[in-house]
N, C-alpha and C. Protein backbone atom coordinates (compact mmCIF):
# COMPACT_ATOMS: atom_id res chain seq x y z
N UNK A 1 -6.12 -13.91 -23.11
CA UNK A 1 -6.22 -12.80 -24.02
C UNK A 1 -6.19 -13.34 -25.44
N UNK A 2 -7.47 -12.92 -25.96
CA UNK A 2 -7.08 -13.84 -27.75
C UNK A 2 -7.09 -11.89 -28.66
N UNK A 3 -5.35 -12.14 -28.95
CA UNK A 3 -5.55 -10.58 -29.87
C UNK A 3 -5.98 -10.71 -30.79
N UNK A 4 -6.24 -11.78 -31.62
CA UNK A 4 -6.66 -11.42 -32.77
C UNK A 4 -8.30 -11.68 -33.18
N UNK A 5 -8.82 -12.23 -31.64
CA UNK A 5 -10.58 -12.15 -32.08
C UNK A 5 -11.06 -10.70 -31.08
N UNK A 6 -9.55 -10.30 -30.41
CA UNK A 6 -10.85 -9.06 -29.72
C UNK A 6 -11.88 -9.58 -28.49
N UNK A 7 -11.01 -10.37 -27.38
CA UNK A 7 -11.86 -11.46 -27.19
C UNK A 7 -10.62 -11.44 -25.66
N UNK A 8 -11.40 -11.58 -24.55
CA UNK A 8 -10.95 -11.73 -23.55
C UNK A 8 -11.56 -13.07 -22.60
N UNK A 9 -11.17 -14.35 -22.93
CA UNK A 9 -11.66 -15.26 -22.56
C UNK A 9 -11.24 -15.99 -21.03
N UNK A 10 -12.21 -16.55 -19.81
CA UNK A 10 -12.05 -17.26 -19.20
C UNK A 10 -11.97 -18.58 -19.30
N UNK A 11 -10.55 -19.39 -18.80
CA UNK A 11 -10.53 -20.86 -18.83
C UNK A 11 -10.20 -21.22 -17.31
N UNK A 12 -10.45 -22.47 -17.28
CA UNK A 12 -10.11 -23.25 -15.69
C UNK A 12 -9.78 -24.82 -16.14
N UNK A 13 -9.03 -25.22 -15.53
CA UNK A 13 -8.18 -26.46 -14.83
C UNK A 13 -9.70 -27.93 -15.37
N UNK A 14 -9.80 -28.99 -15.87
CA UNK A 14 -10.12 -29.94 -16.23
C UNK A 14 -10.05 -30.11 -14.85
N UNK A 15 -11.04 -31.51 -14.63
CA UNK A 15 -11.10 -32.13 -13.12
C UNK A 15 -10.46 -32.98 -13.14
N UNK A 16 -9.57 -33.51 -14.15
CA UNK A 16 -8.60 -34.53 -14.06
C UNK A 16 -7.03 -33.74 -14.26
N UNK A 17 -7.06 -32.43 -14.17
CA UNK A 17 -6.36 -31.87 -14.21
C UNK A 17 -4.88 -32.29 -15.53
N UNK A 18 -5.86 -32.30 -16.86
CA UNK A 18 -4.96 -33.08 -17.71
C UNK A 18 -5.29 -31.70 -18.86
N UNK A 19 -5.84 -30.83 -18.85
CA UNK A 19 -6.36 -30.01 -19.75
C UNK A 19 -7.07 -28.63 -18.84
N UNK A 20 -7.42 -27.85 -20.01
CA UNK A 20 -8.19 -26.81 -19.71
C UNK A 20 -9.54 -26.52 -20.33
N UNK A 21 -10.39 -25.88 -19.83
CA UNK A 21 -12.03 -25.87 -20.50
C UNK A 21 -12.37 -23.98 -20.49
N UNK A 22 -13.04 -23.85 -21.62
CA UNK A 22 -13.58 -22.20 -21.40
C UNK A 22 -15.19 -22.50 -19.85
N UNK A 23 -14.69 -20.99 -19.54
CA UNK A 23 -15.29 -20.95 -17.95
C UNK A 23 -15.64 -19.36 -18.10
N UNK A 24 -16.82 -18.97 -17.81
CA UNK A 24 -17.63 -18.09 -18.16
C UNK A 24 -17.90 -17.74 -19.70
N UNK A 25 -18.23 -16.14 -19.76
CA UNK A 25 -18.25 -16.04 -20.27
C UNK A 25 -17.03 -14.45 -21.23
N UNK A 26 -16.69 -14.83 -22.71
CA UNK A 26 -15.70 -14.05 -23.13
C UNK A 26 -16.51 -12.52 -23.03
N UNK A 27 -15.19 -11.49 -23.00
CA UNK A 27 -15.66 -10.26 -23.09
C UNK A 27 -15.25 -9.54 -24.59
N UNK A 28 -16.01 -9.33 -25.04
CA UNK A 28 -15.63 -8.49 -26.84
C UNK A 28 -15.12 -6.95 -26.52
N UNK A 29 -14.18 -6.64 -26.92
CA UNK A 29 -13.78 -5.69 -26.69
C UNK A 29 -13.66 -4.98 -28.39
N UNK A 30 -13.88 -3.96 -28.66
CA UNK A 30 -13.73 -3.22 -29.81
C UNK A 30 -13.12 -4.06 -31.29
N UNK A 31 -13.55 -4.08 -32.26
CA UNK A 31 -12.85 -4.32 -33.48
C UNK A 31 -11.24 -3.64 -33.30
N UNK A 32 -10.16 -4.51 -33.42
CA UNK A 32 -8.78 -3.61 -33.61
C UNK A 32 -8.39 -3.52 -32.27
N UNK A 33 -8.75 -3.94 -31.39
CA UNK A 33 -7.89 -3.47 -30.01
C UNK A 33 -6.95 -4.40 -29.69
N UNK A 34 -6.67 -5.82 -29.86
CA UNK A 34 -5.35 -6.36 -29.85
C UNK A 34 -5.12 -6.45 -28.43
N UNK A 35 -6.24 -7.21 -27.47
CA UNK A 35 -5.82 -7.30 -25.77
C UNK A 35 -4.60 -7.95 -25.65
N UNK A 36 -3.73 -7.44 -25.36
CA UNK A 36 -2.50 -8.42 -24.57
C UNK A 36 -1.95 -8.90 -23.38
N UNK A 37 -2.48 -7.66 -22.40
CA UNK A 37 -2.11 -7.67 -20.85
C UNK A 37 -3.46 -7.40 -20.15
N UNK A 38 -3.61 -7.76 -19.07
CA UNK A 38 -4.30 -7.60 -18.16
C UNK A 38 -3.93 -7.44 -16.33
N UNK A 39 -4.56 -6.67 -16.00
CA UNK A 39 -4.68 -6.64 -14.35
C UNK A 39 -5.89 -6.46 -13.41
N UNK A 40 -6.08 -7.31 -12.51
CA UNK A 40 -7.25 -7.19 -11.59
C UNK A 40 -6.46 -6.05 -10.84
N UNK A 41 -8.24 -5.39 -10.04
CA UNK A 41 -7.72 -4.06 -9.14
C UNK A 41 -7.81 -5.24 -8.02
N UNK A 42 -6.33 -4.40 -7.41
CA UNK A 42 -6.12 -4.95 -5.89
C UNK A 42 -7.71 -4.90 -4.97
N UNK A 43 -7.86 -5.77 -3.56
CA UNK A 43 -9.05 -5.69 -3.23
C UNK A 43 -8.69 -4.64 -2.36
N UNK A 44 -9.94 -3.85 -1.74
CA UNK A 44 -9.39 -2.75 -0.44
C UNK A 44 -8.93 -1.37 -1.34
N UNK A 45 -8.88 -1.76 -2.52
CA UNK A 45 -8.59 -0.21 -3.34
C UNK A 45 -9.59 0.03 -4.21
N UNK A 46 -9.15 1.72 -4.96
CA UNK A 46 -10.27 1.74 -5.67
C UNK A 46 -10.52 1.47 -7.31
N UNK A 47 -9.15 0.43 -7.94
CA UNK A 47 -9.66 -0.34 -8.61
C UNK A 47 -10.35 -1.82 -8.68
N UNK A 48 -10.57 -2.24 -6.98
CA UNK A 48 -11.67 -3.48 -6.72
C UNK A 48 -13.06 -3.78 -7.77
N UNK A 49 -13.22 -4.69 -8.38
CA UNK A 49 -14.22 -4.60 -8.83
C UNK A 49 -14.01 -4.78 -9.96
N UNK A 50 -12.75 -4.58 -10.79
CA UNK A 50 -12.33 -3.97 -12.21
C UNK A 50 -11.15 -4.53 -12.67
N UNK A 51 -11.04 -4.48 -13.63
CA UNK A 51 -9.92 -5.01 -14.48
C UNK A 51 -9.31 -4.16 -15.33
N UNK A 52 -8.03 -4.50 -15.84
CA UNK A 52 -7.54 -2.98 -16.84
C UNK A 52 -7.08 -4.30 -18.07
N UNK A 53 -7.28 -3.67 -19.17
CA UNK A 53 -6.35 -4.26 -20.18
C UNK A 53 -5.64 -3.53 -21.08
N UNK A 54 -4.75 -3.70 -21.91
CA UNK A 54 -4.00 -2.65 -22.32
C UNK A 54 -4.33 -3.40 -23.92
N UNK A 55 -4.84 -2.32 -24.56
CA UNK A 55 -4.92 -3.22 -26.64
C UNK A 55 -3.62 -2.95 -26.91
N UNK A 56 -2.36 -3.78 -27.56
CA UNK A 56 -1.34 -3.74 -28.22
C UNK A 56 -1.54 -2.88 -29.43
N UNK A 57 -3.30 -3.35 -29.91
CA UNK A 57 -2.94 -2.47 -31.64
C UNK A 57 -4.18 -0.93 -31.90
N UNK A 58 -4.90 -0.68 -30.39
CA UNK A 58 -5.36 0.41 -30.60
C UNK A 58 -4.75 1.19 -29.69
N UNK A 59 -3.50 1.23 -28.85
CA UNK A 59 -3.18 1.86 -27.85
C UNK A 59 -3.71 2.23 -26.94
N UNK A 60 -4.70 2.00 -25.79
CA UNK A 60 -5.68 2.40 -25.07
C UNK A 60 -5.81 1.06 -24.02
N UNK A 61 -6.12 1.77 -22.84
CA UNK A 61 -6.54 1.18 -22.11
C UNK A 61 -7.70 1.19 -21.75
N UNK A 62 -8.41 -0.17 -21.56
CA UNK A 62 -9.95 -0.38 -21.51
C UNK A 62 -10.11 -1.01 -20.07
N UNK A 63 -11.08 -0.43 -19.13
CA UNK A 63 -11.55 -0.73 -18.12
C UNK A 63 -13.13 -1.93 -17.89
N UNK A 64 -12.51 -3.04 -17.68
CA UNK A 64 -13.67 -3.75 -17.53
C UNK A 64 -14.22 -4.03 -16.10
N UNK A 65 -15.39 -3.95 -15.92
CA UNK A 65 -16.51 -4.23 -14.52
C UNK A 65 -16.60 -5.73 -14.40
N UNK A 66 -16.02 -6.19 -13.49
CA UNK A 66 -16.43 -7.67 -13.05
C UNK A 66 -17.49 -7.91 -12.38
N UNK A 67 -17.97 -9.24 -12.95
CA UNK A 67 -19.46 -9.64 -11.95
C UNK A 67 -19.09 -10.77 -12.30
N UNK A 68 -20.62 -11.52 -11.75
CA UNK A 68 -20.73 -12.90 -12.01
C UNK A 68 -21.84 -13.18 -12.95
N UNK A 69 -21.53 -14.55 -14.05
CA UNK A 69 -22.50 -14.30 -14.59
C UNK A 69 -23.77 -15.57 -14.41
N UNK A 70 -24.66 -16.08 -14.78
CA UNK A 70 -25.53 -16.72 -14.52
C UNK A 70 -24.91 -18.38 -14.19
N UNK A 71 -23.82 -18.59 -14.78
CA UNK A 71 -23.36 -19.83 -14.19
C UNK A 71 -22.83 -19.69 -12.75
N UNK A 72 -22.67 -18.59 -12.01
CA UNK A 72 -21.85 -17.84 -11.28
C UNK A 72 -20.06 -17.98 -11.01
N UNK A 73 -19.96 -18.10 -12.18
CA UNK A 73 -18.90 -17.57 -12.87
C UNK A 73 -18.02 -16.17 -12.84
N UNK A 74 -16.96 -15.67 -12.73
CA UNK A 74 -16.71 -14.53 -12.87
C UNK A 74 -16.80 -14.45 -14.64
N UNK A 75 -17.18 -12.88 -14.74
CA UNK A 75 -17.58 -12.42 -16.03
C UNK A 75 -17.18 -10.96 -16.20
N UNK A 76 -17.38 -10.23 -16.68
CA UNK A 76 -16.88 -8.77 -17.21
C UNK A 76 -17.21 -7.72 -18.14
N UNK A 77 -17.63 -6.51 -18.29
CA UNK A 77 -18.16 -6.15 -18.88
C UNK A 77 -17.62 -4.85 -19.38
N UNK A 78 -16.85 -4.56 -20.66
CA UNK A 78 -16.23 -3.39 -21.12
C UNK A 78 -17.05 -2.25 -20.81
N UNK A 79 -16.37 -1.53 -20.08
CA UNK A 79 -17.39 -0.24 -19.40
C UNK A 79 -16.54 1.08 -20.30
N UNK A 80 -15.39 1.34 -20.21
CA UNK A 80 -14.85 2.41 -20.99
C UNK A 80 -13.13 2.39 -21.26
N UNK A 81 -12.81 3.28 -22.20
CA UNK A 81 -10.84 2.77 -22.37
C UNK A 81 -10.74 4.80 -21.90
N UNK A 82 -9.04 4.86 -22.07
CA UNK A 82 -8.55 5.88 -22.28
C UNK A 82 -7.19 5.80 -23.46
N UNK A 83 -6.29 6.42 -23.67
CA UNK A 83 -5.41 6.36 -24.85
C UNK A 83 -4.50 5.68 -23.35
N UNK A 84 -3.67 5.32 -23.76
CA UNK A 84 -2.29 4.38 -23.11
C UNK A 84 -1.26 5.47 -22.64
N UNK A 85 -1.69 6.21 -23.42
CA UNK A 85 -0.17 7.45 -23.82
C UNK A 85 -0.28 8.27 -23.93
N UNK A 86 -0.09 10.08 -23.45
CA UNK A 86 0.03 11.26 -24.23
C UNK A 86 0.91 11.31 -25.14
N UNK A 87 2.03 10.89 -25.09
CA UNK A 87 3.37 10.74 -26.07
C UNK A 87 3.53 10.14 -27.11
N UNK A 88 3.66 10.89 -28.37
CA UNK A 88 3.39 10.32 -29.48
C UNK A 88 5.22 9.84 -29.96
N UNK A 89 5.04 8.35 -31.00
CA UNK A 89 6.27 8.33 -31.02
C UNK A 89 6.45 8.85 -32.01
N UNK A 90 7.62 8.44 -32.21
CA UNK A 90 8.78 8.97 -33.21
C UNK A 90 7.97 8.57 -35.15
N UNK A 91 8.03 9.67 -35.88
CA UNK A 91 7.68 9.60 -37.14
C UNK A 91 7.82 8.37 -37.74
N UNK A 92 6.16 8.11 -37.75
CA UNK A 92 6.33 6.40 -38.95
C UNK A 92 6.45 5.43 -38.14
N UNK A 93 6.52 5.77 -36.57
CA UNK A 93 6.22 4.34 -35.91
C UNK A 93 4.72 4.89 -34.81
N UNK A 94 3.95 3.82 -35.09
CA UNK A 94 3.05 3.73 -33.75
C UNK A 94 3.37 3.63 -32.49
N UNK A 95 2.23 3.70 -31.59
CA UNK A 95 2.00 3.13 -30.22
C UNK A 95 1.66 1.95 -29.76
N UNK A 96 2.45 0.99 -29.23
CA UNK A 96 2.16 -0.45 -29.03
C UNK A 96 2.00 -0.56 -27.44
N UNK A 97 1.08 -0.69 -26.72
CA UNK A 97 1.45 -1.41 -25.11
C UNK A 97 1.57 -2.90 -25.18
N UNK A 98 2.50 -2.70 -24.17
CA UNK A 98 2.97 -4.27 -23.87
C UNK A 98 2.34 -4.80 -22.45
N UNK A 99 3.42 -3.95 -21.40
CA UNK A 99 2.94 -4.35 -20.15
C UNK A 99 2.12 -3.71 -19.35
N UNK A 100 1.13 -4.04 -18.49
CA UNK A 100 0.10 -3.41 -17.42
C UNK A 100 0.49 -3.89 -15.88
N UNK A 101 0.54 -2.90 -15.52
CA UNK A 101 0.71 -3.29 -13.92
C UNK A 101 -0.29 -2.46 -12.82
N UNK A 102 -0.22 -2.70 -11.51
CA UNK A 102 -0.36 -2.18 -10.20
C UNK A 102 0.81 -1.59 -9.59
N UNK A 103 0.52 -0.50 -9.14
CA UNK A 103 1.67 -0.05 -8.01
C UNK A 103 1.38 -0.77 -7.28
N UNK A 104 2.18 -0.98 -5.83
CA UNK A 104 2.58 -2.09 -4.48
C UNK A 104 1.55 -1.86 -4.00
N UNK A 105 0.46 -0.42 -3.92
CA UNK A 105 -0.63 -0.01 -3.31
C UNK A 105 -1.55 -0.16 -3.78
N UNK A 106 -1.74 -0.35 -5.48
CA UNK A 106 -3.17 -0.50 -5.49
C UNK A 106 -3.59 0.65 -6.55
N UNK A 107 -3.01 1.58 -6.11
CA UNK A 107 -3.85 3.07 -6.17
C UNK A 107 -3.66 3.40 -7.86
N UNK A 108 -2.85 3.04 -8.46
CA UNK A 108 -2.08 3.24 -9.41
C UNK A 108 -2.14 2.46 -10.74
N UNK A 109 -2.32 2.64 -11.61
CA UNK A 109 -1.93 1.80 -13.11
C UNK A 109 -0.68 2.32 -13.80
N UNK A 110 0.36 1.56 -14.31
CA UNK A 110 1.60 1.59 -15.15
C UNK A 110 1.32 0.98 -15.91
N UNK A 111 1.51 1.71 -17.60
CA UNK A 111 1.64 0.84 -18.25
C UNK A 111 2.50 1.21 -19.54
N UNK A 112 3.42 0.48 -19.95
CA UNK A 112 4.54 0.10 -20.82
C UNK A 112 3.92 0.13 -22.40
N UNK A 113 4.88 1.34 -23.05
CA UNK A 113 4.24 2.17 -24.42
C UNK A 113 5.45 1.81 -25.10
N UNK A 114 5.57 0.83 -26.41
CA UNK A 114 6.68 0.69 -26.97
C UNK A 114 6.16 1.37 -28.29
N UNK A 115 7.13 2.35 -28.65
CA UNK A 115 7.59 3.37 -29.66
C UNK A 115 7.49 4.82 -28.97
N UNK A 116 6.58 5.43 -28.43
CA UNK A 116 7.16 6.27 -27.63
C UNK A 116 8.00 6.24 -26.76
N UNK A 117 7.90 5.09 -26.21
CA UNK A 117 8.74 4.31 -24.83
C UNK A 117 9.28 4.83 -24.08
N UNK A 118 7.81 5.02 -23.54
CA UNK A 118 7.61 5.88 -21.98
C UNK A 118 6.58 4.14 -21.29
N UNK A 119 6.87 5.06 -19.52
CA UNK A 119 5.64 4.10 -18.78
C UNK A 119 4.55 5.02 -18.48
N UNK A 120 3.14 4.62 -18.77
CA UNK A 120 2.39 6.08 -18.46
C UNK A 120 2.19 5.92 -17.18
N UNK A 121 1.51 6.65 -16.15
CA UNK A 121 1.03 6.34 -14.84
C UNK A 121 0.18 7.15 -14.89
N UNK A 122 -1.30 6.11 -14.10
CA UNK A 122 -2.67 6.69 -13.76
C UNK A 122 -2.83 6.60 -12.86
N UNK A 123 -3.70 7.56 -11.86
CA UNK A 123 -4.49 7.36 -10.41
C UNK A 123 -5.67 6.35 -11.19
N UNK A 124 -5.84 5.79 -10.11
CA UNK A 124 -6.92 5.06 -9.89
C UNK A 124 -8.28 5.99 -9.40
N UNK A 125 -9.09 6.34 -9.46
CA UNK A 125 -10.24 7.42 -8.97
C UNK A 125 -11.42 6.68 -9.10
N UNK A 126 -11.56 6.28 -7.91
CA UNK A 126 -13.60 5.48 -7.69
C UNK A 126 -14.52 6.64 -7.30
N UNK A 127 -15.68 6.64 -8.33
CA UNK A 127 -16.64 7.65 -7.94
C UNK A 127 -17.98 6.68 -8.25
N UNK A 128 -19.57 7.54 -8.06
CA UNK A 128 -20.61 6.91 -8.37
C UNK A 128 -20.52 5.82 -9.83
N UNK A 129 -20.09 6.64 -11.10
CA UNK A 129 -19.63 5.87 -12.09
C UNK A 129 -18.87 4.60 -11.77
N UNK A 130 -17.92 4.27 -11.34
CA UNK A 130 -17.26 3.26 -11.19
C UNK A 130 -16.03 3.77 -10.86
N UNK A 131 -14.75 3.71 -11.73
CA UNK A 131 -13.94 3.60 -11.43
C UNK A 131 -12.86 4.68 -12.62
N UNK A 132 -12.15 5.40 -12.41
CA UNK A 132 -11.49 6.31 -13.87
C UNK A 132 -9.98 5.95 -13.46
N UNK A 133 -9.68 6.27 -14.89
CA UNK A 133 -7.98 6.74 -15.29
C UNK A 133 -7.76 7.69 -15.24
N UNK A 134 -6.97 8.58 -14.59
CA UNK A 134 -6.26 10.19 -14.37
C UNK A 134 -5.29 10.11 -14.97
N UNK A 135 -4.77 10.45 -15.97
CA UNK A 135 -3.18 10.30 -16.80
C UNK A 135 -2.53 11.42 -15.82
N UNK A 136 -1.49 10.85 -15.38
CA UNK A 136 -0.49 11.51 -14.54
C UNK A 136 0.85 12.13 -14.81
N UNK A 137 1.41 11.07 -15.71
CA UNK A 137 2.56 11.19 -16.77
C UNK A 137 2.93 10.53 -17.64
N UNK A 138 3.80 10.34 -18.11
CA UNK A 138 4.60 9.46 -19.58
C UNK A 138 6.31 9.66 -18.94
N UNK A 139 6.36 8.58 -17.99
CA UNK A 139 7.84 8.41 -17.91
C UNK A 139 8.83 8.00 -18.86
N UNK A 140 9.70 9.32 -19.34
CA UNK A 140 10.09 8.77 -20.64
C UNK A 140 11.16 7.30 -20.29
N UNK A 141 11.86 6.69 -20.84
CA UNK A 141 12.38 5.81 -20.60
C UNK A 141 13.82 5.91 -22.01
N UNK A 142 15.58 5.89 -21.28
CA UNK A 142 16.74 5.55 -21.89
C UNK A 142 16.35 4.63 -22.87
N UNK A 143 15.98 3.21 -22.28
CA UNK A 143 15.71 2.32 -23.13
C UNK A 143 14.70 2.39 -24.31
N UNK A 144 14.89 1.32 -25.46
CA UNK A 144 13.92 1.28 -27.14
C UNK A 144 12.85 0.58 -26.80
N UNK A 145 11.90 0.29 -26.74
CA UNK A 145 10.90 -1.18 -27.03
C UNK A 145 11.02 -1.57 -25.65
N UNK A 146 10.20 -0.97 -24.80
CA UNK A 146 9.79 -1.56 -23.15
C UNK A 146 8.62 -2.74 -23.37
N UNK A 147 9.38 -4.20 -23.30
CA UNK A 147 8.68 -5.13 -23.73
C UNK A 147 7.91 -5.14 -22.23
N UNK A 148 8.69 -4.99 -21.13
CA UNK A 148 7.94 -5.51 -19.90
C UNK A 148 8.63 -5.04 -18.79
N UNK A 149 8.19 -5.06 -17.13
CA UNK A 149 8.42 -4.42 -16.49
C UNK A 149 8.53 -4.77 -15.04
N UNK A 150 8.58 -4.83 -13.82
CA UNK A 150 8.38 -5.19 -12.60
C UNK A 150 8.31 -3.88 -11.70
N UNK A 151 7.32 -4.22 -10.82
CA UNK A 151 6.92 -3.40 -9.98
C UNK A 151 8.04 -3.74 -8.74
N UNK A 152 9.13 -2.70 -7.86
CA UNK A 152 9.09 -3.72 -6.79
C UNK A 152 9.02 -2.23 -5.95
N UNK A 153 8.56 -2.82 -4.68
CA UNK A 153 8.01 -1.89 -3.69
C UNK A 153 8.84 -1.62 -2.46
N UNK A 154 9.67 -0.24 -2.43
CA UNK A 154 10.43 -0.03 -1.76
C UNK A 154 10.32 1.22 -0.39
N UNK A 155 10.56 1.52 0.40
CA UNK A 155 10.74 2.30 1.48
C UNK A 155 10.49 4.30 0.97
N UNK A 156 11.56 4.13 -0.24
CA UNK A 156 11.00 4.90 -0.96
C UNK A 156 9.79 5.48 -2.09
N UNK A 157 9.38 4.59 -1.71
CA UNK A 157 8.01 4.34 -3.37
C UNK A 157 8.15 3.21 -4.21
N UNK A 158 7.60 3.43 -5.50
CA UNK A 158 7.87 2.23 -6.61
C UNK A 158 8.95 2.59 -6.82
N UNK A 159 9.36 1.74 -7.24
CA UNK A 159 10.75 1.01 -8.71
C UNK A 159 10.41 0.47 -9.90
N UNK A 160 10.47 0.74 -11.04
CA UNK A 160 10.46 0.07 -12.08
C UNK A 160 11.41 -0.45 -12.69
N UNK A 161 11.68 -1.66 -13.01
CA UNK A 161 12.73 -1.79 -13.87
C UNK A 161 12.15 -2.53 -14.64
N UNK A 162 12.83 -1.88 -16.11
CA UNK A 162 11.74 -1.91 -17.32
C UNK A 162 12.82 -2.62 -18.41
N UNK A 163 12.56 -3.65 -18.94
CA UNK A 163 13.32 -4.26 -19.98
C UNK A 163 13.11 -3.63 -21.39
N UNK A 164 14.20 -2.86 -21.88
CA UNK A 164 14.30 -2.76 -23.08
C UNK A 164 15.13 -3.10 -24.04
N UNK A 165 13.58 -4.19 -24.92
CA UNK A 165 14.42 -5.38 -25.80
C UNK A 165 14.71 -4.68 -26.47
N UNK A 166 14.86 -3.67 -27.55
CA UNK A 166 16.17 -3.72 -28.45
C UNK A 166 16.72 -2.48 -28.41
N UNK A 167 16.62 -2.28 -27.35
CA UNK A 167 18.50 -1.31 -26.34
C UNK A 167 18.63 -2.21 -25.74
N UNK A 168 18.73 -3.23 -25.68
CA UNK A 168 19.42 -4.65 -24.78
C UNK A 168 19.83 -3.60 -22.81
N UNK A 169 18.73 -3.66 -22.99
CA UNK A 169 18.97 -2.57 -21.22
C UNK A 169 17.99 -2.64 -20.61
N UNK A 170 18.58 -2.96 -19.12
CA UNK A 170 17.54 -3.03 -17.55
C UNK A 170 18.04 -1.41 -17.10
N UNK A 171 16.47 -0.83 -17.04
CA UNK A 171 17.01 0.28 -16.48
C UNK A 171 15.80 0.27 -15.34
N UNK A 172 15.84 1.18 -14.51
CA UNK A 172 15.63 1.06 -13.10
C UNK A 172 15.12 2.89 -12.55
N UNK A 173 13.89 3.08 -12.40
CA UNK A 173 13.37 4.36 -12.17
C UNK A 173 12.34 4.28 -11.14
N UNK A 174 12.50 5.42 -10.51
CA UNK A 174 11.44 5.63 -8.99
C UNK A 174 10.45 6.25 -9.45
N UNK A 175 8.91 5.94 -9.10
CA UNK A 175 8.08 6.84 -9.41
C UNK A 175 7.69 7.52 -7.99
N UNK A 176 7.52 9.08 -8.25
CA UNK A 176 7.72 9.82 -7.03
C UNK A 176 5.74 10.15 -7.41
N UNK A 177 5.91 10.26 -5.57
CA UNK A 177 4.25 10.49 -5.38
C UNK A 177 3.40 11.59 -6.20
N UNK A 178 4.08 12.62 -6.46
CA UNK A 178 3.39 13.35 -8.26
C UNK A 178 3.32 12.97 -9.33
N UNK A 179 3.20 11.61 -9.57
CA UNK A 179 3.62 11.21 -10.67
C UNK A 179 4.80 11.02 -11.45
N UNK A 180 5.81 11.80 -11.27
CA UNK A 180 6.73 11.85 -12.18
C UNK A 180 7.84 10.90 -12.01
N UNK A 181 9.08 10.78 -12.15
CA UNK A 181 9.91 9.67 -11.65
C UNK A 181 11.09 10.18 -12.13
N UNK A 182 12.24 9.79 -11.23
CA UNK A 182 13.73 9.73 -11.26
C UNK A 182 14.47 8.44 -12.27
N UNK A 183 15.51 9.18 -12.95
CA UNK A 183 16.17 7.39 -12.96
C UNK A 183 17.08 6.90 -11.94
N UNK A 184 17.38 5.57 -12.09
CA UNK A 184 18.24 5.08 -10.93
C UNK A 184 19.18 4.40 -11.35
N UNK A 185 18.93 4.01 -12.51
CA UNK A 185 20.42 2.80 -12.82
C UNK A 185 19.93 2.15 -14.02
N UNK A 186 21.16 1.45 -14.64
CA UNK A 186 20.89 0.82 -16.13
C UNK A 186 21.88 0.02 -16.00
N UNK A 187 21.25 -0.64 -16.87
CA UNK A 187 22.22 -2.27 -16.90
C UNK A 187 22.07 -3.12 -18.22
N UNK A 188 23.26 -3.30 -18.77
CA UNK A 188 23.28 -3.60 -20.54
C UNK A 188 22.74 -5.37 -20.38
N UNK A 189 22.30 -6.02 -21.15
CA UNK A 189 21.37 -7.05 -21.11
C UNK A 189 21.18 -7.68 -22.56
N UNK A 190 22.03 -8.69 -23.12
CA UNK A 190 20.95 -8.84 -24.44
C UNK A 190 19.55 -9.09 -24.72
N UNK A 191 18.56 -8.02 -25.09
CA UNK A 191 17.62 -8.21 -25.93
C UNK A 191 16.30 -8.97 -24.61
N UNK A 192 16.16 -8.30 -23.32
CA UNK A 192 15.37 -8.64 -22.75
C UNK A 192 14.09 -8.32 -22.86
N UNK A 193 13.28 -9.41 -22.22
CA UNK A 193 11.60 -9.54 -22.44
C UNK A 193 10.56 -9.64 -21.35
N UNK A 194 11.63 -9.93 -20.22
CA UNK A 194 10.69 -9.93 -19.29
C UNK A 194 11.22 -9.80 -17.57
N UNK A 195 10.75 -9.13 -16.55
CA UNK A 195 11.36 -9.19 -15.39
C UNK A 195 10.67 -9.48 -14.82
N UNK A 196 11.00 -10.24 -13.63
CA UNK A 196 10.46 -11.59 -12.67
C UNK A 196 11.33 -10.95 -11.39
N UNK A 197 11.12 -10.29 -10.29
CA UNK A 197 11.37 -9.84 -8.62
C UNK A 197 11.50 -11.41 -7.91
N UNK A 198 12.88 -11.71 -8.10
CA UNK A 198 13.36 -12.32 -7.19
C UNK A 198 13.41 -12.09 -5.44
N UNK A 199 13.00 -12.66 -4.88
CA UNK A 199 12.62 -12.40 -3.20
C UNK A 199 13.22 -12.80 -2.39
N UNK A 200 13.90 -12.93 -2.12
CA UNK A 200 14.97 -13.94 -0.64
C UNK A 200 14.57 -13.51 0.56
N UNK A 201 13.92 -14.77 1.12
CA UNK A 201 13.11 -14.74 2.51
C UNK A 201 14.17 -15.35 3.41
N UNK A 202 14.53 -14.24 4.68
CA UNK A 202 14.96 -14.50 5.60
C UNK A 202 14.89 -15.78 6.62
N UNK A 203 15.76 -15.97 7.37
CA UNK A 203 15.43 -17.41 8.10
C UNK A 203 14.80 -18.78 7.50
């Protein structure tokens, strides 16, 4: 992700594996959009095919079409955005996204709005066009500045637990199959940035 050319570039691994080289080709995304995050659609769902990125400095999420391009290369092609957020923040501060995710299924986009600081959630919807965003909700969120987030996938649905760096707090919310979501728990933290789903495999 380069935010400040607007510029979503592919690199790959040197054959001496001592460096990295650009590998396809970059995708230009709008003057001002500030790419920071990205997610491929799971395969078998109906964001396959597609990519989401979230702009840090136009608030919006932009949907790109993957192909290959003449080197046969993977490549990409900005097809359309939506806003990040219905929720406007608080007077005199903007809308920043940070993090983009997948629900455990696929079906779903989350993504992490610091100054309103909510998580929004979209259906995923494949039609002849390609592929859309359904804004579903704006989970508001206890925590200030949701730098980042983890998906983990439970019996009951998703879980989020969403780091908010400056409420120094892990807080922890279910998203229920209408969209909307419960909270579940909070946990004081200095000044976190990022959550990583620790796994402990049996036997």
């Amino acid at each position: 992700m380069d935010l400040g050319a607007d510029r979503v570039r592919r690199y790959r691994v040197t054959a001496d594996g001592a460096g990295v080289e650009p590998a396809g080709t970059a995708v230009a995304l709008p003057p001002g959009t500030g790419p920071r995050h990205l997610v491929f659609g799971a395969p078998g769902t109906p964001g396959e095919g597609f990519a989401f990125v979230v702009g840090e400095l136009d608030d919006r999420v932009h949907v790109l079409a993957l192909r290959t391009d003449d080197d046969g290369l993977l490549a990409a092609d900005a097809v359309t955005s939506v806003p990040a957020c219905v929720t406007p923040g608080p007077e005199g501060v903007g809308a920043f996204p940070s993090h983009v995710a997948l629900s455990s299924d696929g079906t779903r986009l989350y993504v992490a709005v610091r100054g309103p600081d909510v998580v929004a959630v979209f259906d995923l919807v494949r039609d002849d066009a390609g592929v859309r965003l359904v804004h579903r909700s704006d989970a508001a969120l206890e925590g200030v500045w949701p730098r980042h987030f983890a998906v983990l996938d439970t019996a009951a649905g998703d879980v989020l637990v969403v780091a908010g760096q400056n409420s120094s707090t892990l807080e922890a919310l279910r998203v229920r199959s209408d969209g909307g979501s419960d909270p579940l728990a909070s946990l004081s933290l200095p000044s976190p940035a990022c959550v990583v789903e620790r796994r402990i495999l049996e036997g």
